[in-house]
N, C-alpha and C. Protein backbone atom coordinates (compact mmCIF):
# COMPACT_ATOMS: atom_id res chain seq x y z
N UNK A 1 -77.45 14.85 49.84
CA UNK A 1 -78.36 15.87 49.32
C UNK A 1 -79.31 16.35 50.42
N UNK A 2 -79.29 15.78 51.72
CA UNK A 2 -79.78 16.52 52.57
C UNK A 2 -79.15 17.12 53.83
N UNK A 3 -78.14 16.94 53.67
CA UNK A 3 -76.84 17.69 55.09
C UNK A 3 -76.83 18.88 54.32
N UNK A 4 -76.90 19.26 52.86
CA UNK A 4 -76.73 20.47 52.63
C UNK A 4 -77.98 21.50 52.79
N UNK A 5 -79.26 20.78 52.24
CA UNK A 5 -80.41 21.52 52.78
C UNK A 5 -80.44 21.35 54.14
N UNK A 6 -80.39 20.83 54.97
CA UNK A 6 -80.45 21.53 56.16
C UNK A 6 -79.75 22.42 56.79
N UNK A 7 -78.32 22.70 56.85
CA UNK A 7 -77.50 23.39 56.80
C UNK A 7 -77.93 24.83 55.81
N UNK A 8 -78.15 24.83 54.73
CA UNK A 8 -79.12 26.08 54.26
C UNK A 8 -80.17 26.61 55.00
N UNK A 9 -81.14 25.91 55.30
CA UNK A 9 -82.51 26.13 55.95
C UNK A 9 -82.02 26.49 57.41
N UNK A 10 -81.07 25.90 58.06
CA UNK A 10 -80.80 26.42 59.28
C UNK A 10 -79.90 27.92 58.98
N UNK A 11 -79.15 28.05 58.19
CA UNK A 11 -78.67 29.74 57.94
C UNK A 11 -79.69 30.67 57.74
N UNK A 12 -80.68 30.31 56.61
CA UNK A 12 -81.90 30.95 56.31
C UNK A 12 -82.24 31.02 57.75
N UNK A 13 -82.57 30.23 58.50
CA UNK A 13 -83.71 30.79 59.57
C UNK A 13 -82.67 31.90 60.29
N UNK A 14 -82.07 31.28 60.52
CA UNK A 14 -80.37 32.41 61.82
C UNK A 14 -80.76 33.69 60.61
N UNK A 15 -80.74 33.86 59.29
CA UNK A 15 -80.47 35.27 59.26
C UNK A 15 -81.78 35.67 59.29
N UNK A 16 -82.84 35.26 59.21
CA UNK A 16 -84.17 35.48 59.42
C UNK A 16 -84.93 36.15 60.66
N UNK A 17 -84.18 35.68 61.63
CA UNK A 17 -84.21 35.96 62.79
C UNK A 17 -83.50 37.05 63.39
């Protein structure tokens, strides 16, 4: 339950950016 939130939170930031 947390390899997937990070893996989210790291896409979120990439398209954020």
């Amino acid at each position: 339950m947390g390899c997937k939130a990070s893996r989210d939170r790291e896409l979120d930031r990439n398209r954020s950016h």
